[in-house]
Structures are given as C-alpha cells and as structure tokens.
N, C-alpha and C. Protein backbone atom coordinates (compact mmCIF):
# COMPACT_ATOMS: atom_id res chain seq x y z
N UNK A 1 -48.16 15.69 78.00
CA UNK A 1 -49.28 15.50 78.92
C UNK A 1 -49.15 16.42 80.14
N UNK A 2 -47.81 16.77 80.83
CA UNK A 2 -47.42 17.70 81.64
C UNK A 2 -48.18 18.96 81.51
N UNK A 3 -47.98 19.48 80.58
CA UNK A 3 -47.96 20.52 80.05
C UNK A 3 -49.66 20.69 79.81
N UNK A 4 -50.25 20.12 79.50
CA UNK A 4 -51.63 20.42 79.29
C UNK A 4 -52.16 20.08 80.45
N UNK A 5 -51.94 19.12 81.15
CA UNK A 5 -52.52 19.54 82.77
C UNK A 5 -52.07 20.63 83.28
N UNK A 6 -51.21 21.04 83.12
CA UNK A 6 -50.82 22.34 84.17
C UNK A 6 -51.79 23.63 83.38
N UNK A 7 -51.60 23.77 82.12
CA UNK A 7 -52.76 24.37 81.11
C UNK A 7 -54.33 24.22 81.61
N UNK A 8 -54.53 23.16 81.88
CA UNK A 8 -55.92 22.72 82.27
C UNK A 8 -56.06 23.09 83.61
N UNK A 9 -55.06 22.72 84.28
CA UNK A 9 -55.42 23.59 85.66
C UNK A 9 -55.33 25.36 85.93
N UNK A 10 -54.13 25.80 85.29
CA UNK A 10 -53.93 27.27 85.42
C UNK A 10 -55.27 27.80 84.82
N UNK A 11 -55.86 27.41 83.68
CA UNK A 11 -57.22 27.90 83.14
C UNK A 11 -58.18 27.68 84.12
N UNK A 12 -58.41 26.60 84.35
CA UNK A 12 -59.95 26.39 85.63
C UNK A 12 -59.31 27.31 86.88
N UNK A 13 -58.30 27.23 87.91
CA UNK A 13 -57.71 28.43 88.61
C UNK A 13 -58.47 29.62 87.93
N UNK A 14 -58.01 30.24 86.98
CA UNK A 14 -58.06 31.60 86.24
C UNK A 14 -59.92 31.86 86.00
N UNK A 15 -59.96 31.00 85.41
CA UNK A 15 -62.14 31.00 84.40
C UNK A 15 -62.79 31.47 86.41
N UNK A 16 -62.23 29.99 87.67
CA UNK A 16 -63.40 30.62 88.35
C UNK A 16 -62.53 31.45 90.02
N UNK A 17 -61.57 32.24 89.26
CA UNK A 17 -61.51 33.33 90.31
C UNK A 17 -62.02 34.72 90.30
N UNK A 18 -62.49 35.64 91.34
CA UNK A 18 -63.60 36.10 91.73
C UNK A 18 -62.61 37.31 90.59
N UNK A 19 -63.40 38.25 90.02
CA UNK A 19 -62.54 39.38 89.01
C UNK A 19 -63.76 39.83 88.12
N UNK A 20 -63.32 41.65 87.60
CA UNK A 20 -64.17 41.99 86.68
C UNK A 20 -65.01 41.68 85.77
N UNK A 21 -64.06 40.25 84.97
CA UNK A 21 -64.70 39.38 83.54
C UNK A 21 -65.80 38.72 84.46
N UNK A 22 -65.65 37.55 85.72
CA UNK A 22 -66.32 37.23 86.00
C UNK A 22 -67.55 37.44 86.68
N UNK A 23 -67.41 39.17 87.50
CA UNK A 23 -68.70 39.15 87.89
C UNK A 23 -69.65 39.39 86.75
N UNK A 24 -69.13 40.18 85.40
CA UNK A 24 -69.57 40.58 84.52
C UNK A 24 -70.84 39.33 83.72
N UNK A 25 -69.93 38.30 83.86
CA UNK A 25 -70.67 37.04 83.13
C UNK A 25 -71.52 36.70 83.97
N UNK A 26 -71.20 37.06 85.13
CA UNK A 26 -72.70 36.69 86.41
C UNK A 26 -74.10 37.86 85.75
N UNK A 27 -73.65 38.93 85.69
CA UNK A 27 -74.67 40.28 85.66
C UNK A 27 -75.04 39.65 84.85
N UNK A 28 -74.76 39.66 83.49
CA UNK A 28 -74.89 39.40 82.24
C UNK A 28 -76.03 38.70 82.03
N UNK A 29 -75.49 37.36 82.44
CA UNK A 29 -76.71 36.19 82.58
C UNK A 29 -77.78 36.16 83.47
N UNK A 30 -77.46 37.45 84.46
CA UNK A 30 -78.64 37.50 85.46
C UNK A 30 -79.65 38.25 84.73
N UNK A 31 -79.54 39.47 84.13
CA UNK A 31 -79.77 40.56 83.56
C UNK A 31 -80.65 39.86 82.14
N UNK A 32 -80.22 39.13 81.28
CA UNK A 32 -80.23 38.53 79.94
C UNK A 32 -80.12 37.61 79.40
N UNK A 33 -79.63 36.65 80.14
CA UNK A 33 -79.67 34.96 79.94
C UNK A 33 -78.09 34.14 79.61
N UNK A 34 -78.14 33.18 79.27
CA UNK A 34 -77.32 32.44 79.32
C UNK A 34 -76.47 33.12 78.00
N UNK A 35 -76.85 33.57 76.82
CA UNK A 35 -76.84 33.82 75.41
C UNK A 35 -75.53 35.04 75.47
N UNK A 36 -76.14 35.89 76.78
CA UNK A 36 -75.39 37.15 76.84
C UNK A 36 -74.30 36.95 77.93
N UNK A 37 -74.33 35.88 78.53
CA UNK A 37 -73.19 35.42 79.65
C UNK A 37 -72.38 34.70 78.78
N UNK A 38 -72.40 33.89 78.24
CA UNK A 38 -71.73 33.25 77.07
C UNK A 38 -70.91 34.13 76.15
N UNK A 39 -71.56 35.02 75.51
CA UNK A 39 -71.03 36.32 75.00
C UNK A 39 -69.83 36.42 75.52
N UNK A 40 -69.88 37.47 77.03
CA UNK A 40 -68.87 37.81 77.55
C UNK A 40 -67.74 36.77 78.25
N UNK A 41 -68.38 35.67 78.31
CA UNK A 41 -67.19 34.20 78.85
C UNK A 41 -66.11 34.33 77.31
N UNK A 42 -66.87 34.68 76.29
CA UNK A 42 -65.70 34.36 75.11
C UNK A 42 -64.80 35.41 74.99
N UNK A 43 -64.95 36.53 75.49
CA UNK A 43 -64.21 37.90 75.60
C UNK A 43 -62.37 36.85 75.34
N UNK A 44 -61.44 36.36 76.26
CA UNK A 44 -59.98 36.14 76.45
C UNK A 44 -60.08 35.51 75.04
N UNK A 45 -61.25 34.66 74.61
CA UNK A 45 -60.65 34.51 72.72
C UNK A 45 -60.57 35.23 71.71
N UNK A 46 -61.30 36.42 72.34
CA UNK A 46 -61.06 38.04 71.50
C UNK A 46 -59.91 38.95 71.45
N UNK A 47 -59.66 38.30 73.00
CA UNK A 47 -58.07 39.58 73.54
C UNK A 47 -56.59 39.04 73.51
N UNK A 48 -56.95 38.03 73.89
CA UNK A 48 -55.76 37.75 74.39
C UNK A 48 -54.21 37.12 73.56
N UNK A 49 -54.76 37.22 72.54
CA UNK A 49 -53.95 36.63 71.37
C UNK A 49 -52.56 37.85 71.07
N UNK A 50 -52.99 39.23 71.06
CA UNK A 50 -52.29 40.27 71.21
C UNK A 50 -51.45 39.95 72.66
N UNK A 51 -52.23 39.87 73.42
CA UNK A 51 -51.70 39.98 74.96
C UNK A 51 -50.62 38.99 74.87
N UNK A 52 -50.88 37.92 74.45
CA UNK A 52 -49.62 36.84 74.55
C UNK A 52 -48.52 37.21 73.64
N UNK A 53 -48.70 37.60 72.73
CA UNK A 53 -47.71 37.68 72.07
C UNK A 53 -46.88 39.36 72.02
N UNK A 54 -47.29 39.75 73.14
CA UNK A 54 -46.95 41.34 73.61
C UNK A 54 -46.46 40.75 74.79
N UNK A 55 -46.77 40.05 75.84
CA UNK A 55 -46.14 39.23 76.80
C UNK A 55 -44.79 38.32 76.72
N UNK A 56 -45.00 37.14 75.50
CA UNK A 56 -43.73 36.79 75.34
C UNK A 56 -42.61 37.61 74.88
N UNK A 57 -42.86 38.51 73.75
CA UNK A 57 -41.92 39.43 73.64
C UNK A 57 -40.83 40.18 74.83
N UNK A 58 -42.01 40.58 75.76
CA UNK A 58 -41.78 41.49 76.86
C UNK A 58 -41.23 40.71 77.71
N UNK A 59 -41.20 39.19 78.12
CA UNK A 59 -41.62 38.19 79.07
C UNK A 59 -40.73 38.26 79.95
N UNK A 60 -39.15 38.84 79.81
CA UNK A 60 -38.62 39.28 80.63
C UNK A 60 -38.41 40.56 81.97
N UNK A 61 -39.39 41.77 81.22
CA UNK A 61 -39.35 42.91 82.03
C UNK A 61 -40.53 43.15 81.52
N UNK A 62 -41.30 44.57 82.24
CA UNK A 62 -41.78 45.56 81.42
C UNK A 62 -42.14 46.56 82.77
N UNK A 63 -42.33 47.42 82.00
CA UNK A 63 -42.14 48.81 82.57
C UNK A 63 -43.75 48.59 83.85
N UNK A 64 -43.40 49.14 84.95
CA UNK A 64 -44.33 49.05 85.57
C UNK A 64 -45.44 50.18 85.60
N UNK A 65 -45.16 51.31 84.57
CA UNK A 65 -45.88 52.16 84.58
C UNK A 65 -47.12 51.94 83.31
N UNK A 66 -46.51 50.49 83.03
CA UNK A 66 -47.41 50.40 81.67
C UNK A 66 -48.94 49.21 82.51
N UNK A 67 -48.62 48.71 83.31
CA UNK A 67 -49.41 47.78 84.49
C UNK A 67 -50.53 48.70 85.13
N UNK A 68 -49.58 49.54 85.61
CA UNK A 68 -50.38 51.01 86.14
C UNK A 68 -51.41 51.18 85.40
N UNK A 69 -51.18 52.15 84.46
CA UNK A 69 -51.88 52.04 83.01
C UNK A 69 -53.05 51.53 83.12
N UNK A 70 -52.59 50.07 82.84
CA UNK A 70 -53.49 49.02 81.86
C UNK A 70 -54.72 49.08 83.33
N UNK A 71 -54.24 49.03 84.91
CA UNK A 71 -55.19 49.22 85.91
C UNK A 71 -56.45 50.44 86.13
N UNK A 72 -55.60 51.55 86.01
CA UNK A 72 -55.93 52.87 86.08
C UNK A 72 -57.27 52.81 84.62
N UNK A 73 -56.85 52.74 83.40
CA UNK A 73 -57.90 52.49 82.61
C UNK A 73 -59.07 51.38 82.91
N UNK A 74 -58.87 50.09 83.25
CA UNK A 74 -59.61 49.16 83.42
C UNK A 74 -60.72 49.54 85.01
N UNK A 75 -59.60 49.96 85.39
CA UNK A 75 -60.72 50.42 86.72
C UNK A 75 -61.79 51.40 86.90
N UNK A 76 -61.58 52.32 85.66
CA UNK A 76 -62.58 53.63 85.20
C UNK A 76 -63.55 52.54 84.25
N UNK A 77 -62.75 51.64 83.15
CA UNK A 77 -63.78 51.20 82.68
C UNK A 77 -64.73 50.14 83.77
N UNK A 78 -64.33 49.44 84.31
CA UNK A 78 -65.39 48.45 85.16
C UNK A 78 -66.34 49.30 86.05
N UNK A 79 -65.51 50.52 86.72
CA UNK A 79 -66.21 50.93 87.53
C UNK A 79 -68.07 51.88 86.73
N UNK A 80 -67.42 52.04 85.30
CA UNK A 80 -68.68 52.35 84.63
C UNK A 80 -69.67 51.17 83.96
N UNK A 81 -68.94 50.31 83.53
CA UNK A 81 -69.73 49.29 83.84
C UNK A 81 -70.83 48.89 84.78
N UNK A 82 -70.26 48.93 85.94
CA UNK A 82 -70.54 48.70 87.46
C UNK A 82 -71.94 49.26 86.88
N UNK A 83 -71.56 50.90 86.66
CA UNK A 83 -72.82 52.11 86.91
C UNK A 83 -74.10 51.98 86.58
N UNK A 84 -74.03 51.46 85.39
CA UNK A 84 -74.74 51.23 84.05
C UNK A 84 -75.68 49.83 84.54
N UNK A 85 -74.74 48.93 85.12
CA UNK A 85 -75.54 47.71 85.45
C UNK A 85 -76.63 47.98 87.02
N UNK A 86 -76.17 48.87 87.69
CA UNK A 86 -76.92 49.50 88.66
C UNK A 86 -78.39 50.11 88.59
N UNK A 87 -77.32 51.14 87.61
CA UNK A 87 -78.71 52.33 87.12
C UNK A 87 -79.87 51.18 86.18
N UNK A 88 -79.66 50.05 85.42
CA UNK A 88 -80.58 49.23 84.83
C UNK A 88 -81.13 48.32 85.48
N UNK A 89 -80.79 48.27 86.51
CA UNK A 89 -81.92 47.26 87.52
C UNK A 89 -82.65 47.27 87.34
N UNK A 90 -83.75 48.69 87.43
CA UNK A 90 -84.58 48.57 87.77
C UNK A 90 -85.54 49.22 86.59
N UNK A 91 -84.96 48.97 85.09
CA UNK A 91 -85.68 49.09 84.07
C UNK A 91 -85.67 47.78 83.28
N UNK A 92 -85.65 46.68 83.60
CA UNK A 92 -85.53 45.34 82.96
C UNK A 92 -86.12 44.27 84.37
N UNK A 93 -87.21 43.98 83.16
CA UNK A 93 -88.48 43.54 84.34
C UNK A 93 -88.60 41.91 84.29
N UNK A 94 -87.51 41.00 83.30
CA UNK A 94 -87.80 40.18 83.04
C UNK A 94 -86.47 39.48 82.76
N UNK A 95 -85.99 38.55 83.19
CA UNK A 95 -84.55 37.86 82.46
C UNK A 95 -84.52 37.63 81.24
N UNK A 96 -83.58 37.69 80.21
CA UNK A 96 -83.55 37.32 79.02
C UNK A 96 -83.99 38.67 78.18
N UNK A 97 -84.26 39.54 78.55
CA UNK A 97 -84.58 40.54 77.43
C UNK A 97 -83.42 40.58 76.71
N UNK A 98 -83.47 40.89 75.18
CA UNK A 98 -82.27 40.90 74.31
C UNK A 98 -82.22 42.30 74.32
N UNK A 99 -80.73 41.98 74.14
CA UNK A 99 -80.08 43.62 73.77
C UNK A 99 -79.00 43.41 72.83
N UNK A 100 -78.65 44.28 72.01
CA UNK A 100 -77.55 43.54 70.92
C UNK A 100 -76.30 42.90 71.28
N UNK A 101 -76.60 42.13 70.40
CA UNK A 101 -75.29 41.17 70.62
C UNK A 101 -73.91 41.76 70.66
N UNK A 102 -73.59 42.59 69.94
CA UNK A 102 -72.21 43.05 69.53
C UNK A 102 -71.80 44.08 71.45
N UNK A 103 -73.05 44.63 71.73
CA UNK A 103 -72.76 45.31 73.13
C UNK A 103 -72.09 44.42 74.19
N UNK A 104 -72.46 43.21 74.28
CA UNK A 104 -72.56 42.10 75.35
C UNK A 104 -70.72 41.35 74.95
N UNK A 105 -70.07 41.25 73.29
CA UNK A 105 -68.99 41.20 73.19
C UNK A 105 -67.92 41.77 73.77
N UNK A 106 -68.67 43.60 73.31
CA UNK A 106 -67.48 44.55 73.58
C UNK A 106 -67.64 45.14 75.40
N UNK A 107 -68.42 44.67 75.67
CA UNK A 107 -68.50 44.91 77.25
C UNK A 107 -67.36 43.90 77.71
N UNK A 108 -67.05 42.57 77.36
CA UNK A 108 -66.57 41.67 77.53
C UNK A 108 -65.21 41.98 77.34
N UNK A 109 -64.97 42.52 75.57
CA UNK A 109 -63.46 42.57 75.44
C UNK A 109 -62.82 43.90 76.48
N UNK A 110 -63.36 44.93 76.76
CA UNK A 110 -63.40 46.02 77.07
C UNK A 110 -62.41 45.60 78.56
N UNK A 111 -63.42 45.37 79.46
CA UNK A 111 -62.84 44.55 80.89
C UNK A 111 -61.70 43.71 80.43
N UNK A 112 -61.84 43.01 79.75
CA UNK A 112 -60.58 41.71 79.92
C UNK A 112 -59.47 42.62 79.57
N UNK A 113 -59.62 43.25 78.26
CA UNK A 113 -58.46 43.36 77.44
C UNK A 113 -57.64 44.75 78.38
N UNK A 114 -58.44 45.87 79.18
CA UNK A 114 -58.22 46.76 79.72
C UNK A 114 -57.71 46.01 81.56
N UNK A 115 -57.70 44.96 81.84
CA UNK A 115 -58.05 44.25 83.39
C UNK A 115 -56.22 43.94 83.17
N UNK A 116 -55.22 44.21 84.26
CA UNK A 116 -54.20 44.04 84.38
C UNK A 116 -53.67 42.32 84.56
N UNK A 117 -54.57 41.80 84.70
CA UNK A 117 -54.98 40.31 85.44
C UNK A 117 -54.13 39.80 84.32
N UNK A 118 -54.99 39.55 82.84
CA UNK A 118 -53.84 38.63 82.01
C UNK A 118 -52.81 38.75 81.15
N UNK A 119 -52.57 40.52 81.60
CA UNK A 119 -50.89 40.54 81.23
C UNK A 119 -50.21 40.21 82.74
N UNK A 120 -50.41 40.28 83.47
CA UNK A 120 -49.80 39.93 84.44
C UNK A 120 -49.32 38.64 84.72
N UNK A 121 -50.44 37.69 84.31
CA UNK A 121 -50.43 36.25 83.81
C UNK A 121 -49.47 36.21 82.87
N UNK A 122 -49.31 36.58 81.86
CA UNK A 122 -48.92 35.77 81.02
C UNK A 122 -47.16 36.94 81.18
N UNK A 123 -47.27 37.68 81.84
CA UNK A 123 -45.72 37.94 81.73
C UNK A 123 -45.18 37.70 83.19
N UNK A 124 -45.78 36.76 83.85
CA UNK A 124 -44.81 36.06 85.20
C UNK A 124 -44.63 34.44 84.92
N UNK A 125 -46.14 34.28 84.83
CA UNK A 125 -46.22 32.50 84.78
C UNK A 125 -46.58 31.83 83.43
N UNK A 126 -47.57 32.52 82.63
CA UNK A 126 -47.87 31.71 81.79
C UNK A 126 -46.77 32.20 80.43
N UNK A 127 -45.97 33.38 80.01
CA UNK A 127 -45.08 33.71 79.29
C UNK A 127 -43.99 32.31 79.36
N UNK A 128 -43.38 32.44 80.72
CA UNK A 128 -42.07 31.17 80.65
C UNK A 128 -42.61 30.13 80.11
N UNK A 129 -44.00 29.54 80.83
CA UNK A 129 -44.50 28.38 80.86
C UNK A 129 -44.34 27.86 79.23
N UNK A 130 -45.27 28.89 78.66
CA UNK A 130 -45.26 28.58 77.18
C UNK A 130 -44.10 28.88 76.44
N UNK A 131 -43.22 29.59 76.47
CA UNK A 131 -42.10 29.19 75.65
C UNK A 131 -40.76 27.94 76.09
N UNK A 132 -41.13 27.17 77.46
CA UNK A 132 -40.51 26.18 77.75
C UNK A 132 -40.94 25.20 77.13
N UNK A 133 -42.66 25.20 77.05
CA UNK A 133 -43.46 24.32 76.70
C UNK A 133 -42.89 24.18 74.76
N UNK A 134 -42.86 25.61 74.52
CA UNK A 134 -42.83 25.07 72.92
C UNK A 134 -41.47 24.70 72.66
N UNK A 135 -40.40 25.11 73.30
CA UNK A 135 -39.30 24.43 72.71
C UNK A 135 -38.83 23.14 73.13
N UNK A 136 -39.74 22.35 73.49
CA UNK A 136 -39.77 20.84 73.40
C UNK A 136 -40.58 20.61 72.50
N UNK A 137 -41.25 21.39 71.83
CA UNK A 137 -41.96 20.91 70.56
C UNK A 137 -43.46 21.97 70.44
N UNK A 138 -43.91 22.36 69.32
CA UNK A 138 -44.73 23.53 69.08
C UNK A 138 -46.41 22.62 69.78
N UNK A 139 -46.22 21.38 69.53
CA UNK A 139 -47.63 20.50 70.04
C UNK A 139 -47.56 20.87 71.22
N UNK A 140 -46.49 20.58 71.86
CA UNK A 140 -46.97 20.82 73.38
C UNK A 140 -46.70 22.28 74.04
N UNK A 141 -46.63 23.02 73.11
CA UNK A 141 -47.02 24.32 73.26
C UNK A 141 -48.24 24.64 73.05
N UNK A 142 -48.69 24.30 72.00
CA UNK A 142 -50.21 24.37 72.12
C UNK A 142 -51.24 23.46 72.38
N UNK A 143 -51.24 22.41 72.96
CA UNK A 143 -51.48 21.76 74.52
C UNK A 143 -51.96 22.26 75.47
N UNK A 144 -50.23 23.09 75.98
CA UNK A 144 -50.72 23.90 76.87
C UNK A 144 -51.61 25.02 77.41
N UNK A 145 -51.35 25.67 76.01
CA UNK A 145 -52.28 26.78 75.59
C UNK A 145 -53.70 26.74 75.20
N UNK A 146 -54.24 24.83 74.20
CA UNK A 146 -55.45 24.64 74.59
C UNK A 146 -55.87 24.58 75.80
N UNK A 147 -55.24 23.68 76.55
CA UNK A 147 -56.09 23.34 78.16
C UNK A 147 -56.23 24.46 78.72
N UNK A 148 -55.30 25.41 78.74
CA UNK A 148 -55.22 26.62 79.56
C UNK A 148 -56.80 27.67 79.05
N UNK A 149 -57.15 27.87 77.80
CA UNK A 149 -57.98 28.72 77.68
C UNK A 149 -59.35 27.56 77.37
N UNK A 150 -59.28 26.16 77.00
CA UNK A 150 -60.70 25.40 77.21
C UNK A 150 -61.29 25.83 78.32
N UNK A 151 -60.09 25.64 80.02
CA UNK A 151 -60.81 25.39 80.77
C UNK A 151 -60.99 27.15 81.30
N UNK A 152 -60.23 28.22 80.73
CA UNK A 152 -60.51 29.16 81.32
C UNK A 152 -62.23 30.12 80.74
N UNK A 153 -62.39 29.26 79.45
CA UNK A 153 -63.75 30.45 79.17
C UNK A 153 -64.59 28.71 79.18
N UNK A 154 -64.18 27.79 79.79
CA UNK A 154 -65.56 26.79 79.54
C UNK A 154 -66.21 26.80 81.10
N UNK A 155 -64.99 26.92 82.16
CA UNK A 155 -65.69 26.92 83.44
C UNK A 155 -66.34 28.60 83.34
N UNK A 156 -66.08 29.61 82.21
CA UNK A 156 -67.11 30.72 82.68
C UNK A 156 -68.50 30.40 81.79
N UNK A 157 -68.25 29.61 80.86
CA UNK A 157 -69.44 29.42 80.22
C UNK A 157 -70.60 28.32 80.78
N UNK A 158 -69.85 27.60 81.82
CA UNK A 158 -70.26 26.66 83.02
C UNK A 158 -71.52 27.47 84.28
N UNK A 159 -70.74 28.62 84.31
CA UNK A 159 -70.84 29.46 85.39
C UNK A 159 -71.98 30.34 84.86
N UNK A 160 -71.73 30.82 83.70
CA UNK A 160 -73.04 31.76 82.83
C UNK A 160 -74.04 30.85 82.63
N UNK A 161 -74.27 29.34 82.31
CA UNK A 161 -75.26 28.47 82.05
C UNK A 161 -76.04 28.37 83.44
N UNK A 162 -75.18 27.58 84.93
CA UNK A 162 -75.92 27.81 85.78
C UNK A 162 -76.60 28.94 86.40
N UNK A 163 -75.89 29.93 86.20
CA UNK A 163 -76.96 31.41 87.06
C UNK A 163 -77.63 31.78 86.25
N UNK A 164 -77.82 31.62 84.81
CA UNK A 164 -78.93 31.68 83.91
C UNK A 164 -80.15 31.24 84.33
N UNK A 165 -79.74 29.61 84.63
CA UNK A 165 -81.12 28.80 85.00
C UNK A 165 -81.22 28.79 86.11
N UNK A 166 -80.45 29.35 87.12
CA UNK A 166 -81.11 29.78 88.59
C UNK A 166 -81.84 30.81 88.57
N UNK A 167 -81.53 32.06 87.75
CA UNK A 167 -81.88 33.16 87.68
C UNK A 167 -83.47 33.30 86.78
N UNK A 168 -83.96 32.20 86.51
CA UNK A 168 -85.14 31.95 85.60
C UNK A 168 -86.21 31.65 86.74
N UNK A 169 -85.54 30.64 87.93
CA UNK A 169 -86.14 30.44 89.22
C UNK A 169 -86.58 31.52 90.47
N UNK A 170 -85.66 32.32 90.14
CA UNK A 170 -85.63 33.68 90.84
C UNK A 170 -86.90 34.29 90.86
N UNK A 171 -87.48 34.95 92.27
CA UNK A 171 -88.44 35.63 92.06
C UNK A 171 -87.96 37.29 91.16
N UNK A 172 -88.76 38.24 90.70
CA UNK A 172 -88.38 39.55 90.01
C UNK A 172 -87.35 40.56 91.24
N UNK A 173 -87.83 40.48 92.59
CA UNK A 173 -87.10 41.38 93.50
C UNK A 173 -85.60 40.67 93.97
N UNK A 174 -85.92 39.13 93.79
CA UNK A 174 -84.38 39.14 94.28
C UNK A 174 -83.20 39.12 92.77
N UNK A 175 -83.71 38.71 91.64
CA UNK A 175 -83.10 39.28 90.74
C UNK A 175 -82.42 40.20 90.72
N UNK A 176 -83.16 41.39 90.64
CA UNK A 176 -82.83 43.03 90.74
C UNK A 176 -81.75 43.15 91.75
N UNK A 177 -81.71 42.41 93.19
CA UNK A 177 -81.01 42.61 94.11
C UNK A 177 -79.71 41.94 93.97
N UNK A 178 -79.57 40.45 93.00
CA UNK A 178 -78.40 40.07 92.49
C UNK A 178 -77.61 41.12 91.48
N UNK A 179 -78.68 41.29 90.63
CA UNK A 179 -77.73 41.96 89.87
C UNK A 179 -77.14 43.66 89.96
N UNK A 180 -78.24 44.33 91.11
CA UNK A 180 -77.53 45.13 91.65
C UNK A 180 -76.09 44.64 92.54
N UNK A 181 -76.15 43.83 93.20
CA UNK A 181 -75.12 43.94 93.90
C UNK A 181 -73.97 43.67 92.76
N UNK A 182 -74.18 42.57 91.67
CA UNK A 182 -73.08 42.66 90.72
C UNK A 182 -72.95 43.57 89.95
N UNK A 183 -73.41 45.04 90.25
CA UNK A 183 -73.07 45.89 89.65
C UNK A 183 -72.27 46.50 90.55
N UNK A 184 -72.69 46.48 91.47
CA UNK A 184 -71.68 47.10 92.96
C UNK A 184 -70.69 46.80 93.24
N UNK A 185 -70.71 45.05 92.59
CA UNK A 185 -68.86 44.62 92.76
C UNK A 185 -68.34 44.75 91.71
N UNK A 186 -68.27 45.08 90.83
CA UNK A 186 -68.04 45.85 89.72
C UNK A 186 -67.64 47.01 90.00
N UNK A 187 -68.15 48.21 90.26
CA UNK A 187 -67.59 49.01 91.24
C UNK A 187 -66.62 48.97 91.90
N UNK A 188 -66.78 48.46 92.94
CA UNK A 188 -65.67 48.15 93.93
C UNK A 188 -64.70 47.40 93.41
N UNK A 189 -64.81 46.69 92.41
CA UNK A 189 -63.43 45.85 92.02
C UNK A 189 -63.09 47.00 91.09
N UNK A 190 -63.30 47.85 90.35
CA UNK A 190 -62.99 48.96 89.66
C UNK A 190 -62.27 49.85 90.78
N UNK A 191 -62.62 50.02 91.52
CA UNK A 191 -62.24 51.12 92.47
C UNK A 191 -60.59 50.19 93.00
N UNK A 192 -61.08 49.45 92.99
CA UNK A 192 -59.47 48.49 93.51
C UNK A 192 -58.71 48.73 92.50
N UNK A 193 -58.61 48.51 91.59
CA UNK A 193 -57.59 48.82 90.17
C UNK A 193 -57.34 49.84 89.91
N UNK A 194 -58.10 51.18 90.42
CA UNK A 194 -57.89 52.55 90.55
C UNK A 194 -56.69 52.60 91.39
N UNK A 195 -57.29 52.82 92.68
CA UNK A 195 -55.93 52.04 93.94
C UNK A 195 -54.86 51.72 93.59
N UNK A 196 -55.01 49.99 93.21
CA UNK A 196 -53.87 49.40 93.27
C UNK A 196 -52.76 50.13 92.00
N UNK A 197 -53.26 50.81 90.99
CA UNK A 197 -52.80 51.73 90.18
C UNK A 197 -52.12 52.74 91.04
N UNK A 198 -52.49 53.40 91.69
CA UNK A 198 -52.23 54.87 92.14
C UNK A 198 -51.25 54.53 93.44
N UNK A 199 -51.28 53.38 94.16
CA UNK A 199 -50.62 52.96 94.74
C UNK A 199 -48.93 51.87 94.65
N UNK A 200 -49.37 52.11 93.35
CA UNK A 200 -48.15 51.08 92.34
C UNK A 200 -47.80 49.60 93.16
N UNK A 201 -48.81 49.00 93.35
CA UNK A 201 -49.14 47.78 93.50
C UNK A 201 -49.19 46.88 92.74
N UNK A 202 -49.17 46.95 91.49
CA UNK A 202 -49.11 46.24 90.41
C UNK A 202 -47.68 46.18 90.18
C-alpha cells in the first residue's frame, strides 16, 4: 500500500507539473479537441518502457554527457514544435478540426521520449524506488509503477478534457491567443533545455 501511494503521488506531482509534454496537451486540445490532447497525454505509455529499463540498468551512474544530449535534442525538438504551433494559429478557424491521428501521437512521443525530465526521474528517484519496491515482491513493484503512471497520464488526460471544454466556450480571438502563447512556451521551454544543455546543468 506504501508503495502505490508514493506511485500515486510521484505520478499526479509529475502528469501536473508545468513542462514540454504538458503545455503540448494544452495546445493540442486548444487547437483540436479533447481527442488530440488525449493523444499526446498517452505519449509516457509509448516511451517510457525503454526509459525504465535503460534507467534501472544505468540506475547507478550515467554519463552526463548523455543528459546533455537527450536536452540539447529535445530542446531543438520542442522549440520546433513551439514554431509550427505559432505559425498555425492563425490558419485553424475552429476547435476540433481533425488532423491525423498518428501526427498528434508522434508529436507526443517525440517531446517526452527526447525531454531529459523522465530519465532523470527514473535514474535518481523513481529507478531506486522501483527496484526496492520489487524486491519485496514483483506486486508491489508494479503497484508502484501502476499508481505512478495512472495518475501521471490520467491527471493529463484530466487536464486535456477540461481545456477542451473551456476552449469550446472560448471566443475565436482569444483561442488563437491561448494557443499562441502555448506555442511560445514551447519555445521558451525548448530554449531552456538548449541552455541547461550547453550549460551542463543537467
């Protein structure tokens, strides 16, 4: 029971702190609806399965030039992201227009899997966590590991449902002006991972 509360909390912590995946699931759903915010909330059940098990391996060290890396890439990718969600403001006149599904995935895995955030996670806190957790028994290893990712893509799928249906309420100009600006922090949180890369902050 330990163990999946702390899971349940480290996930809700993680799903609603401010970061690339998440402004992404904001744009998303501002831009296209709940359908395409949802999309990208499921991105960490696409990635992260590698990541953990490249984490526990590693869970003791790893090279800090590989952090770098994983920043330096993720920050070119968000920051084009960013671009893209900018430059389309102001050709999408209506919430909910569809655009393919498979785009709205790999926009998703793209950020997460490239975002230094959950190897960093899982090779400080959540690496130990879970192999303490499983050698008291493999259940409460994965316990932990349910609560931890329920609550980390359900509070974003929480988060993509409400600004969906706020964003339906929205007049057309302040739309455009949300989701420009979440293209802008996109940007700027890209530009930080550039930085914190080049600055070996990671």
């Amino acid at each position: 029971m330990t163990e999946l509360l702390t899971g349940v909390s480290l996930g809700l912590g993680a799903g609603v702190s401010p970061g690339p995946l998440l402004t992404l699931v904001l744009t998303s759903s501002l831009e296209r609806g709940f359908g395409a915010g949802f999309r990208v909330a499921m991105a960490p059940l696409l990635t992260d399965a590698p990541i953990v098990a490249a984490s526990l391996a590693l869970v003791s060290s790893v090279p800090g030039a590989v952090l770098r890396g994983l920043a330096a890439a993720g920050g070119i990718v968000v920051i084009g992201l960013g671009a893209v969600t900018i430059h389309g403001t102001g050709r999408q006149p209506v919430p909910g227009v569809p655009r393919p599904v498979p785009q709205d995935w790999w926009r998703g895995v793209a950020v997460n899997v490239l975002s230094p955030h959950p190897w960093v996670f899982w090779l400080t806190a959540g690496g130990p966590l879970l192999v303490a957790a499983w050698r008291r028994g493999p259940a409460v290893g994965i316990a932990f590991v349910a609560g931890f990712y329920a609550l980390l893509v359900g509070s974003k799928v929480v988060i993509a449902f409400l600004v969906a249906r706020a964003g339906r309420r929205l007049g057309e100009t302040a739309r455009r002006r949300l989701v420009w600006t979440g293209g802008a922090l996109l940007v700027v949180g890209g530009a930080l991972l550039l930085w914190q890369a080049a600055a070996g902050r990671l």
